[in-house]
C-alpha atoms as a PDB file:
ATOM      1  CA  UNK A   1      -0.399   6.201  -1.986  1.00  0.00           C
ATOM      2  CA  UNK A   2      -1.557   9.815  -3.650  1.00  0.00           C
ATOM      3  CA  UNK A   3      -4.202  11.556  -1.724  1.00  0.00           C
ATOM      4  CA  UNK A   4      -5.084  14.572  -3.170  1.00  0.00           C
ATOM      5  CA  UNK A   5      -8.711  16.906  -2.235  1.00  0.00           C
ATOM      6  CA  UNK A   6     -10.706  17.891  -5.149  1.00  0.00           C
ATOM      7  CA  UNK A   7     -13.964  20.102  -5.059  1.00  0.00           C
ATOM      8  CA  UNK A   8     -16.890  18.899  -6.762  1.00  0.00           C
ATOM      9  CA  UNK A   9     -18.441  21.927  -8.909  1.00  0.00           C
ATOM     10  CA  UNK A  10     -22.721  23.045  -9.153  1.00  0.00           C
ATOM     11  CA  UNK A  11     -22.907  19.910 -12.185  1.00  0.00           C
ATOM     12  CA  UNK A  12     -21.046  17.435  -9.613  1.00  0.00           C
ATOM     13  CA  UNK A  13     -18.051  17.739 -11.789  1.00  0.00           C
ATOM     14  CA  UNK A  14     -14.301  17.195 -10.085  1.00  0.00           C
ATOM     15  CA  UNK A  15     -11.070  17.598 -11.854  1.00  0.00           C
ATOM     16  CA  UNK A  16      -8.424  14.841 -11.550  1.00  0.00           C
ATOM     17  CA  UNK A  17      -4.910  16.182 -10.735  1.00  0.00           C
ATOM     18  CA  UNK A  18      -2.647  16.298 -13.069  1.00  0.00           C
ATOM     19  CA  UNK A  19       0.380  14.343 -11.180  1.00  0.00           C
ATOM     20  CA  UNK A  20      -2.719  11.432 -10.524  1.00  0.00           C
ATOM     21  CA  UNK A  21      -3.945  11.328 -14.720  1.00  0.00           C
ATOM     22  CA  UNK A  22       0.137  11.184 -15.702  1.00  0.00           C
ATOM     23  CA  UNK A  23       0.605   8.353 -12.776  1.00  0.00           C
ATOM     24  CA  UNK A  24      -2.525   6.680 -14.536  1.00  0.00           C
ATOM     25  CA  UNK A  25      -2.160   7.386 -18.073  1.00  0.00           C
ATOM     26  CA  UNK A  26      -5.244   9.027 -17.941  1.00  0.00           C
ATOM     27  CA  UNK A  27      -5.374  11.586 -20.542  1.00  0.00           C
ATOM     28  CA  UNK A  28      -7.985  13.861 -23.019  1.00  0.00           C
ATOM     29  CA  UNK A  29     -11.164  11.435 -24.036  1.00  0.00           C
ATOM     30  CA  UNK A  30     -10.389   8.755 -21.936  1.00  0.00           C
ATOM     31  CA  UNK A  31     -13.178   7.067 -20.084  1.00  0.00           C
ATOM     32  CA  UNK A  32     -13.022   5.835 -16.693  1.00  0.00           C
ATOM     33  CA  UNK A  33     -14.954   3.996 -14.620  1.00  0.00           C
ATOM     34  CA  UNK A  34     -16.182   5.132 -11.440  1.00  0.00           C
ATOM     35  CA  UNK A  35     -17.748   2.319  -8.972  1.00  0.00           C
ATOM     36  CA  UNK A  36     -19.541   2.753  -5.371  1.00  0.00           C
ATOM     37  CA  UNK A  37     -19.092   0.437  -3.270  1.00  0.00           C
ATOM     38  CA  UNK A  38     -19.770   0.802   0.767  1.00  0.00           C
ATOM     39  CA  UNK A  39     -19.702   4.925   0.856  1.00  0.00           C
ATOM     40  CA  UNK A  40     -16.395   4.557  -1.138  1.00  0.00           C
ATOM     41  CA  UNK A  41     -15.917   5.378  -5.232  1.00  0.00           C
ATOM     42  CA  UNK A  42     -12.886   4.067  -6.816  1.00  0.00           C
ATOM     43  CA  UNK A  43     -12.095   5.027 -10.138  1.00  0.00           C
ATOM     44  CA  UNK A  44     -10.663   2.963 -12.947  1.00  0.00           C
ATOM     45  CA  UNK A  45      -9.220   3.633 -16.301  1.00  0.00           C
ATOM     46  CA  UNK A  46     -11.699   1.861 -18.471  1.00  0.00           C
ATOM     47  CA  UNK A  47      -9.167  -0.309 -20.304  1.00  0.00           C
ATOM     48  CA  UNK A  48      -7.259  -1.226 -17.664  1.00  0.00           C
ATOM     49  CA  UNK A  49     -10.093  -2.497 -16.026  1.00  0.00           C
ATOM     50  CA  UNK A  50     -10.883  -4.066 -19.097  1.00  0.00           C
ATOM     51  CA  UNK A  51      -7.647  -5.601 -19.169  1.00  0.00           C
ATOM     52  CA  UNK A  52      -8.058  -7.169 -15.225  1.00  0.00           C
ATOM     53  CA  UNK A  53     -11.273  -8.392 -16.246  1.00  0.00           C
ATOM     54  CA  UNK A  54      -9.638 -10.309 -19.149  1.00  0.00           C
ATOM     55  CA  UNK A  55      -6.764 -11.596 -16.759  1.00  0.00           C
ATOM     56  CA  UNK A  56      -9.171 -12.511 -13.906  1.00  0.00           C
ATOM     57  CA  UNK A  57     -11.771 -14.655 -16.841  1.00  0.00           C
ATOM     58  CA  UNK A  58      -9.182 -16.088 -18.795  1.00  0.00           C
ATOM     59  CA  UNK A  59      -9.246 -19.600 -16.510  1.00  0.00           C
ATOM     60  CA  UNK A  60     -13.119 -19.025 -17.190  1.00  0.00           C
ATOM     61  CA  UNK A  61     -12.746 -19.675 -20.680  1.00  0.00           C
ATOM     62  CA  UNK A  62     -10.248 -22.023 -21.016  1.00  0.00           C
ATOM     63  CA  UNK A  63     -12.188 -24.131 -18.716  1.00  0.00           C
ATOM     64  CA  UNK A  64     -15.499 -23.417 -20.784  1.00  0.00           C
ATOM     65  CA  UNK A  65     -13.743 -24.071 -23.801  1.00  0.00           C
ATOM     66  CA  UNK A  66     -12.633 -27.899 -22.293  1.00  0.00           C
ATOM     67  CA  UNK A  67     -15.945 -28.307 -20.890  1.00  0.00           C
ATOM     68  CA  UNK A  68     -17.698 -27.999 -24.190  1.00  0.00           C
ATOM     69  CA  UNK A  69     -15.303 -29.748 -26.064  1.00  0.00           C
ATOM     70  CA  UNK A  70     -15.983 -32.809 -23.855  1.00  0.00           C
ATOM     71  CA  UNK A  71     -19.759 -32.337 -24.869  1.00  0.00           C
ATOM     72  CA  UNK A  72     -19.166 -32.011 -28.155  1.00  0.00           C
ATOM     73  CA  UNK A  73     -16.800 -34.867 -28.617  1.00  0.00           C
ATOM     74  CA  UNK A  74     -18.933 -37.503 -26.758  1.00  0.00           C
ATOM     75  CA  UNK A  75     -19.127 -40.577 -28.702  1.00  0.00           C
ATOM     76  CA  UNK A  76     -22.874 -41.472 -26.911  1.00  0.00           C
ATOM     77  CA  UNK A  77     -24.627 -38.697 -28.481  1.00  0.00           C
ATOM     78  CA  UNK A  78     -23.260 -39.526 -31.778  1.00  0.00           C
ATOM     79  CA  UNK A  79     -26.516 -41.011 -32.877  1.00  0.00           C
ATOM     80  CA  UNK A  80     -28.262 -37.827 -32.504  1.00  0.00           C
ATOM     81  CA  UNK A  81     -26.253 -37.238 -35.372  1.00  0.00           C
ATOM     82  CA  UNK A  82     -28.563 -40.105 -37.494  1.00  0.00           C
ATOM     83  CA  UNK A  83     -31.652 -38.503 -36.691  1.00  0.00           C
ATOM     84  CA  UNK A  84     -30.877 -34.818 -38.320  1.00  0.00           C
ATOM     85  CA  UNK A  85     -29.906 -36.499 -41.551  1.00  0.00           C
END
């Protein structure tokens, strides 16, 4: 764990230590997330949360994917199929 103590300036700007943006890969243009939660903030490279997010779904949509396909493939609604001719 890194604990540094930043000052937040008159526009409620704070600068992010160096040693913590190099642990992060945080560098020039990058954009981060910041989230409150509780009286906390945690902040999150933006594509590395992007990346968790995809990690965390990706059961999500392989289940959607089987769900539909089970719709889609069922044999009873096949004669829906002879009405939109």
């Amino acid at each position: 764990m890194n604990i540094k103590i930043v000052k937040v300036s008159d526009k409620g700007q704070i600068a992010i230590p160096q040693e913590i943006r190099k642990n992060l890969g945080i560098g020039k243009g990058d954009e981060i997330i910041l989230i409150q939660d509780s009286g906390k903030v945690l902040i999150e490279k933006a594509s590395n949360l992007a990346k968790k997010l995809e990690d965390d779904f990706k059961d999500v949509k392989k289940l959607t994917e089987l769900s539909l396909k089970e719709v889609w493939d069922n044999k009873e609604d096949d004669i829906w199929e002879e009405y939109l001719k």
